[in-house]
Protein backbone atom coordinates (compact mmCIF):
# COMPACT_ATOMS: atom_id res chain seq x y z
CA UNK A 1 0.00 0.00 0.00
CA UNK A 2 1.31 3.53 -0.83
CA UNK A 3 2.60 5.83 2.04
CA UNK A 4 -0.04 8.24 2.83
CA UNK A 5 2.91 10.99 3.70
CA UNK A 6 4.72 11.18 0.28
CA UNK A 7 7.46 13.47 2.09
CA UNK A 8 8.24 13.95 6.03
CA UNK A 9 10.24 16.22 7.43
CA UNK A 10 11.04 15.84 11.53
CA UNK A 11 12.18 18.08 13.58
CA UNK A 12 14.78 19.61 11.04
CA UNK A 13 17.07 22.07 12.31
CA UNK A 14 19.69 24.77 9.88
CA UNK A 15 22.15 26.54 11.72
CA UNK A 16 24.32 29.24 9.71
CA UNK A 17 27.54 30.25 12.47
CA UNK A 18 25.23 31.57 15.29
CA UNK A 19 21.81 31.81 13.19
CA UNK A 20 19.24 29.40 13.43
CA UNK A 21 17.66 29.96 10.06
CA UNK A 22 15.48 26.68 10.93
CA UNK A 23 14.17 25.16 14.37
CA UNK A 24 12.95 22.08 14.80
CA UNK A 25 10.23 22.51 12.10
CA UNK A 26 7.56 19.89 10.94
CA UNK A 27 6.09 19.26 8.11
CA UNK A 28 4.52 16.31 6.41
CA UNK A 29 3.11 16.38 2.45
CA UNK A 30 0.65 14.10 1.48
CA UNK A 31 0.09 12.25 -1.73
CA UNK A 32 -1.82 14.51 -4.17
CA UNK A 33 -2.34 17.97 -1.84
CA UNK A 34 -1.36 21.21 -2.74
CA UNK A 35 0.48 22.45 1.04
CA UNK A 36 1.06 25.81 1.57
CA UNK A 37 4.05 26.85 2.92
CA UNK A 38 3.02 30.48 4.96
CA UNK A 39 5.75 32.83 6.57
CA UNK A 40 6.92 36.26 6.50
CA UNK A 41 10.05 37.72 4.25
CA UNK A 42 13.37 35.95 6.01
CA UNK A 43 10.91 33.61 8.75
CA UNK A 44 12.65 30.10 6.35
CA UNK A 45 10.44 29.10 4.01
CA UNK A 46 13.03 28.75 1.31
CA UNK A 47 16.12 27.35 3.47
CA UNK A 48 13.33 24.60 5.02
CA UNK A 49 12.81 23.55 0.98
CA UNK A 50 16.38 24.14 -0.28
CA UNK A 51 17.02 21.46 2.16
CA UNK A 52 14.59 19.46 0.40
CA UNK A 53 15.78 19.91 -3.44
CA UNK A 54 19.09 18.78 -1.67
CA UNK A 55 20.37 22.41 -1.87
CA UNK A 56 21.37 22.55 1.71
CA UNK A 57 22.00 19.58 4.33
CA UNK A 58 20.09 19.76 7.62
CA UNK A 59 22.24 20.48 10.68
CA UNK A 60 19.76 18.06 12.70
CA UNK A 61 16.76 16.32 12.20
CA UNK A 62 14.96 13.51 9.65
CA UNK A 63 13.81 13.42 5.85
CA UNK A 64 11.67 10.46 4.52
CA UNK A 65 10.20 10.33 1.14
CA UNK A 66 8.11 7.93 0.94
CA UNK A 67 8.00 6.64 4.14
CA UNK A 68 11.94 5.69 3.61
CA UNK A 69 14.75 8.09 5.41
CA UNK A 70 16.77 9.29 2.79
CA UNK A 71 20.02 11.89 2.67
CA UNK A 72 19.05 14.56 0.27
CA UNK A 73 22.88 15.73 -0.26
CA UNK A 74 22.53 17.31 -4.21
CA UNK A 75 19.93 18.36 -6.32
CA UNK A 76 20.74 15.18 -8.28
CA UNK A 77 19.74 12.91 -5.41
CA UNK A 78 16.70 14.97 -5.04
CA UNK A 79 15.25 14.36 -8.46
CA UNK A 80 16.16 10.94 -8.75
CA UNK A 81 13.74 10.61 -5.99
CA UNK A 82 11.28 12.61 -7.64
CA UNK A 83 11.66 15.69 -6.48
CA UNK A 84 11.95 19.37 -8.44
CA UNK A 85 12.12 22.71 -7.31
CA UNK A 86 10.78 25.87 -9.22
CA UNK A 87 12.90 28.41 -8.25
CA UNK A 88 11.80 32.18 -7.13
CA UNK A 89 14.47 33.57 -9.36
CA UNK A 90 13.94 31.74 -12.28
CA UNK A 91 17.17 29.49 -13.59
CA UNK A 92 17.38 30.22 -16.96
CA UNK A 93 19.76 30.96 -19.92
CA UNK A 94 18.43 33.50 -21.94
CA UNK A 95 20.55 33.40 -25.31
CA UNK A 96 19.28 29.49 -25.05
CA UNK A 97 16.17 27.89 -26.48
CA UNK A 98 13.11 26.88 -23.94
CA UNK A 99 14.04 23.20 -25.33
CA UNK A 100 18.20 23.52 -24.68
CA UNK A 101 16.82 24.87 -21.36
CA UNK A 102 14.30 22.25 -20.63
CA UNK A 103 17.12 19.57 -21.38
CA UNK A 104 20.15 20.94 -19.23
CA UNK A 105 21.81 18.86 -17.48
CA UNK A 106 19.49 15.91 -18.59
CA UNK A 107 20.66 15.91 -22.28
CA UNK A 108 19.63 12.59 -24.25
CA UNK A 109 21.78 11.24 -27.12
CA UNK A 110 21.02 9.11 -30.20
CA UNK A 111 23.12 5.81 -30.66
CA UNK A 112 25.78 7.70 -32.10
CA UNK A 113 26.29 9.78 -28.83
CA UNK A 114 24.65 12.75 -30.75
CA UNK A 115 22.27 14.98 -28.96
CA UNK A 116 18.99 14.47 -30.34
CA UNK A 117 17.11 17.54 -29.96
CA UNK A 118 13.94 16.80 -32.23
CA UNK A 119 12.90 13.62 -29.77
CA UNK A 120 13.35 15.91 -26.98
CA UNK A 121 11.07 18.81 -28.39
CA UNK A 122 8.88 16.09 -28.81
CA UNK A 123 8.86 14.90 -25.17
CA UNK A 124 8.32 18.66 -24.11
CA UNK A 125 5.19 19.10 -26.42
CA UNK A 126 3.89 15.84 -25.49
CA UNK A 127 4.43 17.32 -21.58
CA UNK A 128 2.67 20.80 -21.98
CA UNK A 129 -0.16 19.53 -23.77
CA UNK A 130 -0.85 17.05 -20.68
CA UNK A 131 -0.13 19.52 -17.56
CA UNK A 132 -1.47 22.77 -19.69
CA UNK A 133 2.06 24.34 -20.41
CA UNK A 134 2.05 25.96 -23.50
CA UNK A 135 5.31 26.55 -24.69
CA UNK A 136 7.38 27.09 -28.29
CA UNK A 137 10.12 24.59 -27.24
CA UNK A 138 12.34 26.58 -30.15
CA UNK A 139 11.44 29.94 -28.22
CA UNK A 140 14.42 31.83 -27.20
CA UNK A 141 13.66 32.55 -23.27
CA UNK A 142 14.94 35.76 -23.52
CA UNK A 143 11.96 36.37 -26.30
CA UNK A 144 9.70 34.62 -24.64
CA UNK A 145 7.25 36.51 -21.46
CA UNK A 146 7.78 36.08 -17.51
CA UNK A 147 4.96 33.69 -17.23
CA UNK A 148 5.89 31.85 -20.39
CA UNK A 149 9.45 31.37 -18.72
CA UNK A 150 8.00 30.03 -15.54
CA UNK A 151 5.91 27.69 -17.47
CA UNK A 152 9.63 26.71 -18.71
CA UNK A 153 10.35 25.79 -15.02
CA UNK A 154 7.77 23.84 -14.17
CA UNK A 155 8.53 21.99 -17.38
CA UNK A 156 11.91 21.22 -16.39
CA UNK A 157 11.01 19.37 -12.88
CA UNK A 158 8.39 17.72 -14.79
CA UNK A 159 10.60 16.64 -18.24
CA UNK A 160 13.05 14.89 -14.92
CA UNK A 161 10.44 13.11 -13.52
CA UNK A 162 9.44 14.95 -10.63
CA UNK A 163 6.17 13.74 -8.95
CA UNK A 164 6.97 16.40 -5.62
CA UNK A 165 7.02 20.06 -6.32
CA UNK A 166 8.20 22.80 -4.67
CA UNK A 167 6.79 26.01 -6.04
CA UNK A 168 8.61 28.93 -4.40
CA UNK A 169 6.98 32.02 -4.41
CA UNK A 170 5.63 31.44 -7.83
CA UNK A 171 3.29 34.59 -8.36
CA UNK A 172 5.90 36.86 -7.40
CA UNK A 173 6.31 38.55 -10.93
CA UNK A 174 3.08 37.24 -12.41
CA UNK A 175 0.38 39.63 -13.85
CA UNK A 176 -3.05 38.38 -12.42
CA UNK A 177 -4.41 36.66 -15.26
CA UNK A 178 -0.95 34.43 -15.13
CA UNK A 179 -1.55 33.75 -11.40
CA UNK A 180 -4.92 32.80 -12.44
CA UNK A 181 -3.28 30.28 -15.19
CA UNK A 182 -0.74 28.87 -12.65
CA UNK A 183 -3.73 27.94 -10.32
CA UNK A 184 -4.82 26.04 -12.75
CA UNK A 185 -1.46 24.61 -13.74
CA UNK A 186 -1.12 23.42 -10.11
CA UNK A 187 -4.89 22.19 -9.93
CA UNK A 188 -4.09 19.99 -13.29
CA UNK A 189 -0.73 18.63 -11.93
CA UNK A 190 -2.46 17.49 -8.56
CA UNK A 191 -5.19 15.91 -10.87
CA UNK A 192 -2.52 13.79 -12.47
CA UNK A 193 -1.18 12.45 -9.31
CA UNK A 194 1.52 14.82 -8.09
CA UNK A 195 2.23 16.46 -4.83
CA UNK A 196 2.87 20.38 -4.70
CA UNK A 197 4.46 22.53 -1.78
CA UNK A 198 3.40 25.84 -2.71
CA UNK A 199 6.12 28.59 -0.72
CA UNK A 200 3.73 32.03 -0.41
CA UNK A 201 2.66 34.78 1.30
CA UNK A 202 -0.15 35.70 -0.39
CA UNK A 203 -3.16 34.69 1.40
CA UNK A 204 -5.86 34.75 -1.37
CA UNK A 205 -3.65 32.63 -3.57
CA UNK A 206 -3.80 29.86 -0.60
CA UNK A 207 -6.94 29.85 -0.27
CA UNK A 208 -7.64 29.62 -4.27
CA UNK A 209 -5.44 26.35 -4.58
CA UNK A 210 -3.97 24.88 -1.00
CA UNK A 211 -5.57 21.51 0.80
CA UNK A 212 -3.91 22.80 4.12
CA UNK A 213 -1.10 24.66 5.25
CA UNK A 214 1.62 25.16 7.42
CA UNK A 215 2.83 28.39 8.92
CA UNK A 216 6.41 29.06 10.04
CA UNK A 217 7.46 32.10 12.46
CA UNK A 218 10.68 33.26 12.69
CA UNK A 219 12.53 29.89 11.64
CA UNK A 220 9.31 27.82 14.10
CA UNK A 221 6.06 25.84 12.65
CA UNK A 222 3.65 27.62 14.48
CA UNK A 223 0.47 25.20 13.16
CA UNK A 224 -0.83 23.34 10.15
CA UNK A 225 -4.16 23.91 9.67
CA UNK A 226 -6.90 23.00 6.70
CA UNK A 227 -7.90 25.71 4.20
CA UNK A 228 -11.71 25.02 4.94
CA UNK A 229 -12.61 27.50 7.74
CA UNK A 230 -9.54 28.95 8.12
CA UNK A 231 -9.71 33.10 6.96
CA UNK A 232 -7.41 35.50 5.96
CA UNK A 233 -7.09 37.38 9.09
CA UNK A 234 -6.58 34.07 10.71
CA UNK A 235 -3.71 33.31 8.65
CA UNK A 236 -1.88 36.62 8.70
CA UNK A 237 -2.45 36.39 12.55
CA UNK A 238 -0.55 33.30 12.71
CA UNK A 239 2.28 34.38 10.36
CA UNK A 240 2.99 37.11 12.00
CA UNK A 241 1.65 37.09 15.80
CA UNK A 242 -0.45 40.00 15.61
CA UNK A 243 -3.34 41.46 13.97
CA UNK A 244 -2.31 42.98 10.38
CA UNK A 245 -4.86 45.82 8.59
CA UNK A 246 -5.63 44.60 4.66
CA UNK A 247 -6.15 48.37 4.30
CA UNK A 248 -4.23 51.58 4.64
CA UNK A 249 -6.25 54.00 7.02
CA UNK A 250 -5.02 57.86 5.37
CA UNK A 251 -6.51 61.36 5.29
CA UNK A 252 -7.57 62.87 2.08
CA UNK A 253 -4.50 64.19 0.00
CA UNK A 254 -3.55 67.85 -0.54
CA UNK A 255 -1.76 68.26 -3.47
CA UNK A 256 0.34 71.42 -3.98
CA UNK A 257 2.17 72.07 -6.81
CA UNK A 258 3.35 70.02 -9.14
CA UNK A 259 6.99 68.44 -8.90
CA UNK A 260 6.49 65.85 -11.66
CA UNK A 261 5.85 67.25 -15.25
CA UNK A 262 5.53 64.59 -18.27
CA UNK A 263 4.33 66.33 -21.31
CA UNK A 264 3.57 64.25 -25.08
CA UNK A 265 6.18 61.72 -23.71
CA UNK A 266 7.60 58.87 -26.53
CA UNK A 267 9.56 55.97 -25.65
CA UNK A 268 11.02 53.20 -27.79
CA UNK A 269 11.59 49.57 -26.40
CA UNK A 270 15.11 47.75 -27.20
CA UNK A 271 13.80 46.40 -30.68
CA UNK A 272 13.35 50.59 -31.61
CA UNK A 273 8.74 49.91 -31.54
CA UNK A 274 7.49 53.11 -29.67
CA UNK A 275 6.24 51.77 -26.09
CA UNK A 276 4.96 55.07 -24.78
CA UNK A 277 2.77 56.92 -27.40
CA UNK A 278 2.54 60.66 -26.48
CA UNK A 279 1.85 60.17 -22.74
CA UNK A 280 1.11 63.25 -20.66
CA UNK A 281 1.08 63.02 -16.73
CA UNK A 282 1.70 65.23 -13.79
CA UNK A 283 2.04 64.38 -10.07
CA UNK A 284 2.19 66.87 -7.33
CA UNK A 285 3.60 67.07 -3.89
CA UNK A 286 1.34 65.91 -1.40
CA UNK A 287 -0.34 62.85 -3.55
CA UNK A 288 0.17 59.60 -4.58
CA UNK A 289 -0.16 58.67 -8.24
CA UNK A 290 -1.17 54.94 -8.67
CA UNK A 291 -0.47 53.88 -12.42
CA UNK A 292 -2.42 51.05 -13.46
CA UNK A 293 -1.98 48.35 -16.35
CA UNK A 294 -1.24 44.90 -17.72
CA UNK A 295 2.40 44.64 -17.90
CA UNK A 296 3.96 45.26 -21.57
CA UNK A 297 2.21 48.45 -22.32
CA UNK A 298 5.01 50.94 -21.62
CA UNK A 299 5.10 50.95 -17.52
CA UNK A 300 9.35 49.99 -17.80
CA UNK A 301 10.14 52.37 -20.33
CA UNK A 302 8.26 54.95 -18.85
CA UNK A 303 9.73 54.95 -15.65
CA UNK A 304 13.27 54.60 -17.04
CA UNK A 305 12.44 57.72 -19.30
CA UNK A 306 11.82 59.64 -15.78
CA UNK A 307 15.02 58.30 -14.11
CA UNK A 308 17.77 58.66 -16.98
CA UNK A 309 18.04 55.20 -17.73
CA UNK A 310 16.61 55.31 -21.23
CA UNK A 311 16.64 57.65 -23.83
CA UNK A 312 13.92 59.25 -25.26
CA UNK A 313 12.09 59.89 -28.40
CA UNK A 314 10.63 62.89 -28.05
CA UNK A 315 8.49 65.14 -25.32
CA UNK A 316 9.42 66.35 -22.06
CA UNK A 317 10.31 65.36 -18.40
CA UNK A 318 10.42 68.07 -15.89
CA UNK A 319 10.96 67.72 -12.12
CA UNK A 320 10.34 70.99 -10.09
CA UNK A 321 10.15 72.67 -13.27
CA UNK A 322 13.48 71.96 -15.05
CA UNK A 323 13.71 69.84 -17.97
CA UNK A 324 15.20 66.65 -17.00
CA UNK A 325 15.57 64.16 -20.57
CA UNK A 326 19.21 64.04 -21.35
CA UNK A 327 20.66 64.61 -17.74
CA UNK A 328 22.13 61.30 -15.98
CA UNK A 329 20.69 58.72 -13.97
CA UNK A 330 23.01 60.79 -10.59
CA UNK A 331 22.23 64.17 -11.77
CA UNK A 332 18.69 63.18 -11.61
CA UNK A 333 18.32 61.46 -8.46
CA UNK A 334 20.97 64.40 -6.74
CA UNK A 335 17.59 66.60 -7.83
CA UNK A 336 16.16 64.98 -4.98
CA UNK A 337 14.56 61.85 -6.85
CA UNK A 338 14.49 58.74 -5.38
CA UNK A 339 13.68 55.27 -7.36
CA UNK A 340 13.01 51.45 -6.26
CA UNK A 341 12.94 49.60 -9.48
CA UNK A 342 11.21 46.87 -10.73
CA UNK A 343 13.45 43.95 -10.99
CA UNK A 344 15.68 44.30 -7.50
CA UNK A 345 17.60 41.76 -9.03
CA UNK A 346 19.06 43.42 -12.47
CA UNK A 347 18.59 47.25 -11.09
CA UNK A 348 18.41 47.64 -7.41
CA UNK A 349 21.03 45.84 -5.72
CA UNK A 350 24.74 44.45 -6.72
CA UNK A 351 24.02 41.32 -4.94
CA UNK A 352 27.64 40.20 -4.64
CA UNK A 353 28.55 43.17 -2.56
CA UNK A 354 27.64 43.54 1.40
CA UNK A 355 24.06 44.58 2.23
CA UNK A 356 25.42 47.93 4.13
CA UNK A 357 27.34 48.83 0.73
CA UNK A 358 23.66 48.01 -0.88
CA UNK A 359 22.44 50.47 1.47
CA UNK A 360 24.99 53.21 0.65
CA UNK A 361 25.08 52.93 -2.73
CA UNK A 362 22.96 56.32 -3.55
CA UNK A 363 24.99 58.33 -1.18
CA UNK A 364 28.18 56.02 -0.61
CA UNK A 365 30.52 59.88 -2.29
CA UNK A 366 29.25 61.69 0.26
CA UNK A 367 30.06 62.37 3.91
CA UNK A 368 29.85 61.11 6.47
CA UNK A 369 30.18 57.44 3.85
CA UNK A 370 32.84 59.05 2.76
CA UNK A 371 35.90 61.51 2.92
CA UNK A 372 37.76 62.74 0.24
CA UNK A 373 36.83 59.58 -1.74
CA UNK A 374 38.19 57.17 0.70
CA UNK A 375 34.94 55.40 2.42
CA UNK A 376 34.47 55.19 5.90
CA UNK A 377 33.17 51.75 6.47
CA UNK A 378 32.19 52.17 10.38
CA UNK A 379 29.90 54.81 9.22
CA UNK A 380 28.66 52.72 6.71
CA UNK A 381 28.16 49.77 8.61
CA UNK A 382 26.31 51.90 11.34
CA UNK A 383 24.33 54.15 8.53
CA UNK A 384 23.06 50.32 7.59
CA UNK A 385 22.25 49.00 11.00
CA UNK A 386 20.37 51.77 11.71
CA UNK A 387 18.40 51.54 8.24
CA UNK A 388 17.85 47.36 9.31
CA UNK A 389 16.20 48.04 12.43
CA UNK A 390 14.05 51.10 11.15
CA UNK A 391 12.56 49.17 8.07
CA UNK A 392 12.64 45.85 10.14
CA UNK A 393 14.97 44.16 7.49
CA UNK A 394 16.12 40.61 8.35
CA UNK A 395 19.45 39.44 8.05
CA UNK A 396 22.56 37.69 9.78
CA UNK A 397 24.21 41.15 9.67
CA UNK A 398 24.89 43.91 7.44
CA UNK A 399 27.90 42.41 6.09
CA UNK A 400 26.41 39.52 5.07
CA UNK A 401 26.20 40.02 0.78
CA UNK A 402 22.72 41.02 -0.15
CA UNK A 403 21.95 37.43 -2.42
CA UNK A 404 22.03 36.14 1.35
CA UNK A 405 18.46 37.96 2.01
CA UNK A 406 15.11 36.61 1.21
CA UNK A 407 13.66 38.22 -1.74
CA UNK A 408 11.47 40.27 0.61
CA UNK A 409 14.33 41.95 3.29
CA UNK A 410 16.04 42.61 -0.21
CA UNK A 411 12.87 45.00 -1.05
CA UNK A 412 12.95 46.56 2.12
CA UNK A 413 16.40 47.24 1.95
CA UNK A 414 16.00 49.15 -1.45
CA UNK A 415 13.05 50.65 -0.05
CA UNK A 416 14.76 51.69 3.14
CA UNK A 417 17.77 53.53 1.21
CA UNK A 418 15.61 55.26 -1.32
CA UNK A 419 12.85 56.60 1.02
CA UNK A 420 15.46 57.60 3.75
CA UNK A 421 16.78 60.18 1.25
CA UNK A 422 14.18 62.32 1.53
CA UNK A 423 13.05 62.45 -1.73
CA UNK A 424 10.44 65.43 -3.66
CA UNK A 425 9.99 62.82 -5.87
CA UNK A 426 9.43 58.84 -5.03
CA UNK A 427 9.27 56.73 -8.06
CA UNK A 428 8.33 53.26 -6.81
CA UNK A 429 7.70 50.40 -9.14
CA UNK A 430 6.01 47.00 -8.19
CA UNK A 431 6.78 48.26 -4.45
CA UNK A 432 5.41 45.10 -2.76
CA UNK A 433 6.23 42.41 -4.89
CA UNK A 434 7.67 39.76 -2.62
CA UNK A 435 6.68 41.03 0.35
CA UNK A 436 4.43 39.38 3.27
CA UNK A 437 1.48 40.97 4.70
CA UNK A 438 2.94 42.31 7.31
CA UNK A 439 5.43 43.92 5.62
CA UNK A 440 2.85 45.36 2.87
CA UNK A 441 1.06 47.16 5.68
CA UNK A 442 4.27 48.86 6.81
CA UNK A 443 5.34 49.77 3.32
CA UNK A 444 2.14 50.99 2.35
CA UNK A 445 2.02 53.48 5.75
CA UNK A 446 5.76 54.01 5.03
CA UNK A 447 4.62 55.64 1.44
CA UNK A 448 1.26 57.19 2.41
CA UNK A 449 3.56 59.14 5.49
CA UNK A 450 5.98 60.24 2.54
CA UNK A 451 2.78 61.80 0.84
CA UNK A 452 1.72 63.31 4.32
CA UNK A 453 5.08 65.14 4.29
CA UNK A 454 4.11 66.67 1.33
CA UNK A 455 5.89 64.40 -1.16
CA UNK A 456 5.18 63.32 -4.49
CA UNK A 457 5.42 59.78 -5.17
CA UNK A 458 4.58 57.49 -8.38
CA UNK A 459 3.85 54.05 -7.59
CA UNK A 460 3.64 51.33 -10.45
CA UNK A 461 1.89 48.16 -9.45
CA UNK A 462 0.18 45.39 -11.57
CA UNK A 463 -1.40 44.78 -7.75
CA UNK A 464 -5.04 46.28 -8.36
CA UNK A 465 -6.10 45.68 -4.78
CA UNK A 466 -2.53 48.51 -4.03
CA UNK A 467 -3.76 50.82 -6.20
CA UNK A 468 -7.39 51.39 -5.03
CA UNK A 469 -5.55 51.45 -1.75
CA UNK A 470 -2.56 53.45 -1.68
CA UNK A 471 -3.00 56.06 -4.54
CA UNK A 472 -5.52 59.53 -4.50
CA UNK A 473 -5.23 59.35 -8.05
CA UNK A 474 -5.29 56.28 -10.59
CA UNK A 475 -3.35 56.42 -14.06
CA UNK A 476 -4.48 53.48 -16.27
CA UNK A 477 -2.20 52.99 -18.72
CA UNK A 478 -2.97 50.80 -22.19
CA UNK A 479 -0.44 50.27 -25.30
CA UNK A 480 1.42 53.22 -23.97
CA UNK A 481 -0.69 55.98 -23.29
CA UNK A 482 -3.07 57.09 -20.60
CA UNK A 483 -6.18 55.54 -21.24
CA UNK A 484 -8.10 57.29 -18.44
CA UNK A 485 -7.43 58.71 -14.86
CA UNK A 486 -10.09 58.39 -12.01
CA UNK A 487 -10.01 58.33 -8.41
CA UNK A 488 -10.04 55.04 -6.12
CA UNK A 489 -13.14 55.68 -4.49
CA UNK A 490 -15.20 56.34 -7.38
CA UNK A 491 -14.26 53.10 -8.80
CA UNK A 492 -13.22 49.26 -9.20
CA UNK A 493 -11.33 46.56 -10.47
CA UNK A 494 -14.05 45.90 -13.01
CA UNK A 495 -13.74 49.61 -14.23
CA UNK A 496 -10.11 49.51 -14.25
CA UNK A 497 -9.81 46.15 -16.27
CA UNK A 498 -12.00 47.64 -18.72
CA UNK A 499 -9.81 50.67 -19.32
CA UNK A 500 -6.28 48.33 -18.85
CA UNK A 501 -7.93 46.58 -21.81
CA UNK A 502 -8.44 49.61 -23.90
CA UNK A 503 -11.88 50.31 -23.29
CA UNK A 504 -13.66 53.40 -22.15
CA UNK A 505 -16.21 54.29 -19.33
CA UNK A 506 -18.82 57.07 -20.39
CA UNK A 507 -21.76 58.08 -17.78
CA UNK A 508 -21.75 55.34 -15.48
CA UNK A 509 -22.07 52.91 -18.92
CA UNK A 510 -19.07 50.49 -20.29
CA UNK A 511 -18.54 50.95 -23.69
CA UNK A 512 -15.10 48.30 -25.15
């Protein structure tokens, strides 16, 4: 008879030097369940299942798969017992095919010893027509969209036989209607007998997919619990051991005058196709600008228009009234601009280099960082500490390299250095995108108190539910130009989807 308990993990314990990233945790997966795994930004979600893809050893405790104990000491050893990891950061070589992706590492030869590419397309075709993957296995990933290169993933665990999966904060970087998809990916998998951990924050997403789950605090298990009965404010209580707010309590805005000027703005992407199409917007201090939209239609090259780090068509940029378009990324941001970027990764952080030079990197040239070029590394290290325990970012220490953080304490590190500038101007794209709901609700008062201080800030998020809730004014933004701007309370996410998909909304009617 099959083991009920297709993977258990006893009491397993990770100890980095003094830290105990993991403490005696729990957890048991049964055949065919999709099990949440629920914890805030740095609490060890990922370090628990890195141990499990036989990334990292346990310093203590007991894995059995299958109702056998087994050493999980390599990734190799993992998968040969069926088990496959789809990584946050997706692990893919861009100049390579989705195929020569797919087959990396795994590579299958003809009788000649000759890589035989065409049977392995095959095999990948024949895979995401079964789970629901569609993919062009002769797709170059680098051509190819961010929920078209997770599908990739999953497609790799799956083309090595994987029957466990560990998903690990999947919707991370997913537009809705692909986190809609990948529920359904996971639904279908579980329907053809495999066995999902699903590593998340995101509470509705549970709910939508998980049998039960099991919530870790601070490196504990805190309780497993079944999805049935179990709400939202429940959950959040339990990941982070104390009531959390799903909404931002803030006064009506005054806006002043305006420190943000974009006037019949074009933008070309990297293949030279305009992505912003005359676009005319203004922000002023004292409000927050929400800008609405299904990723692709010009959000990226908008923003990096504003912040130096593309050039421009034509039209105009002005911040406090001078013309910005041509200046550099540090002459802009020495005009008092501050910017957390989309992709942390690529733009916001050198992730080889300490997480207190991170933190200095907008004002590293200047004193007290630095004197007469030479840095002064106790004031660095202090300048970071102090920026750690303010924005409650989780870490060894601040000389640990910044790859060492979770994906969340990374965001709140970027967000810590930017908004601690004191900025006229806060450009923040995707602002919450990894984060817990904890640390949502202390971001979101964190930008709504820059507004207060009579700030202008510009917030990007493909999050509707952020939008209605942070911003005083919404920008909806379709094939790169401003489709329409209303205000949150005099409208939905209905309303808005309509205009993100290029429609209009005349006297209370919907007209597409």
């Amino acid at each position: 008879m099959a083991h009920e308990n297709v993977i258990e993990m006893r009491e397993i314990t990770k100890v980095f030097g003094e830290f105990v990233a993991n403490d005696k945790i729990n957890l048991n997966l049964r055949r065919g369940e999709i099990h949440a795994l629920l914890g805030e930004n740095g609490a060890g979600k990922s370090t628990l299942m890195n141990m499990l893809a036989g990334l990292l050893e346990p310093t203590s405790g007991q894995i059995l798969v299958n109702g056998q104990p087994v050493k999980l000491d390599s990734p190799s050893k993992a998968a040969s017992l069926g088990i496959g990891m789809v990584h946050q950061h997706f692990m893919l070589v861009e100049a390579f095919t989705v195929a020569e992706n797919i087959i990396l590492g795994s590579e299958k030869t003809n009788s000649f010893g000759v890589l035989d590419l065409d049977k392995a397309i095959k095999e990948i075709k024949d895979l995401s027509e079964r789970y629901g993957l569609a993919v062009d296995p002769r797709a170059k990933i680098e051509d190819i969209s961010v929920g078209a290169q997770q599908r990739v993933e999953i497609l790799k665990t799956l083309y090595r036989g994987a029957d466990i999966l560990i998903f690990d904060e999947p919707t991370a970087v997913l537009t809705p209607s692909e986190i809609e998809e990948l529920e359904n990916i996971m639904k279908n998998l579980v329907k053809e007998g495999k066995s999902i951990i699903l590593i998340t924050h995101k509470l509705d997403e549970i709910r939508a997919v998980a049998d039960r789950v099991t919530v870790i605090r601070r490196g504990k298990s805190i309780e497993t619990v079944g999805i049935e009965g179990a709400t939202n404010k429940d959950l959040a209580e339990m990941m982070v051991g104390r009531s959390v707010s799903f909404t931002t309590a803030k006064e009506p805005a005054q806006p002043k005058d305006v420190v943000l000027s974009i006037k019949d703005l074009e933008v070309a992407e990297n293949r030279g196709v305009l992505a912003v199409k005359g676009l005319s917007l203004d922000v002023r201090a004292g409000e927050i600008v929400g800008i609405a939209g299904i990723d692709g239609n010009g959000q990226s090259e908008l923003i990096q228009a504003i912040t130096g780090l593309r050039k421009v068509k034509s039209g105009s940029v002005s911040i406090k009234g001078k013309e910005v378009l041509g200046l550099s990324p540090r002459k802009i941001t020495e005009m008092q601009v501050s910017h957390v970027p989309e992709d942390r990764h690529r733009d916001g952080l050198v992730l080889e280099m300490m997480l207190a030079e991170n933190i200095a990197l907008q004002t590293y040239y200047k004193a007290p960082l630095s004197n007469r070029g030479v840095l002064n590394y106790n004031q660095i290290t202090s300048y970071a500490r102090k920026l750690m325990e303010e924005f409650d970012v989780r870490a060894a220490s601040e000389l640990v390299p910044a790859s060492a953080l979770s994906g969340g304490n990374q965001q709140k590190a970027i967000i810590a250095r930017e908004v601690d500038r004191n900025p006229d101007l806060l450009i923040v794209s995707q602002p919450t995108r990894g984060l817990d709901v904890g640390a949502i609700e202390y971001i979101h008062k964190r930008l709504i108190e820059e507004r207060d201080k009579g700030k202008a800030v510009l917030v990007v998020s493909f999050e509707l539910d952020e939008i209605l809730n942070l911003s005083d004014r919404i920008a909806v933004i379709h094939d790169g130009k401003i489709q329409g701007i209303v205000k949150p309370e005099e409208t939905d996410k209905q309303e808005l989807g309509i205009l993100m998909a290029g429609g209009e909304l005349k006297k209370g009617e919907v007209h597409v």
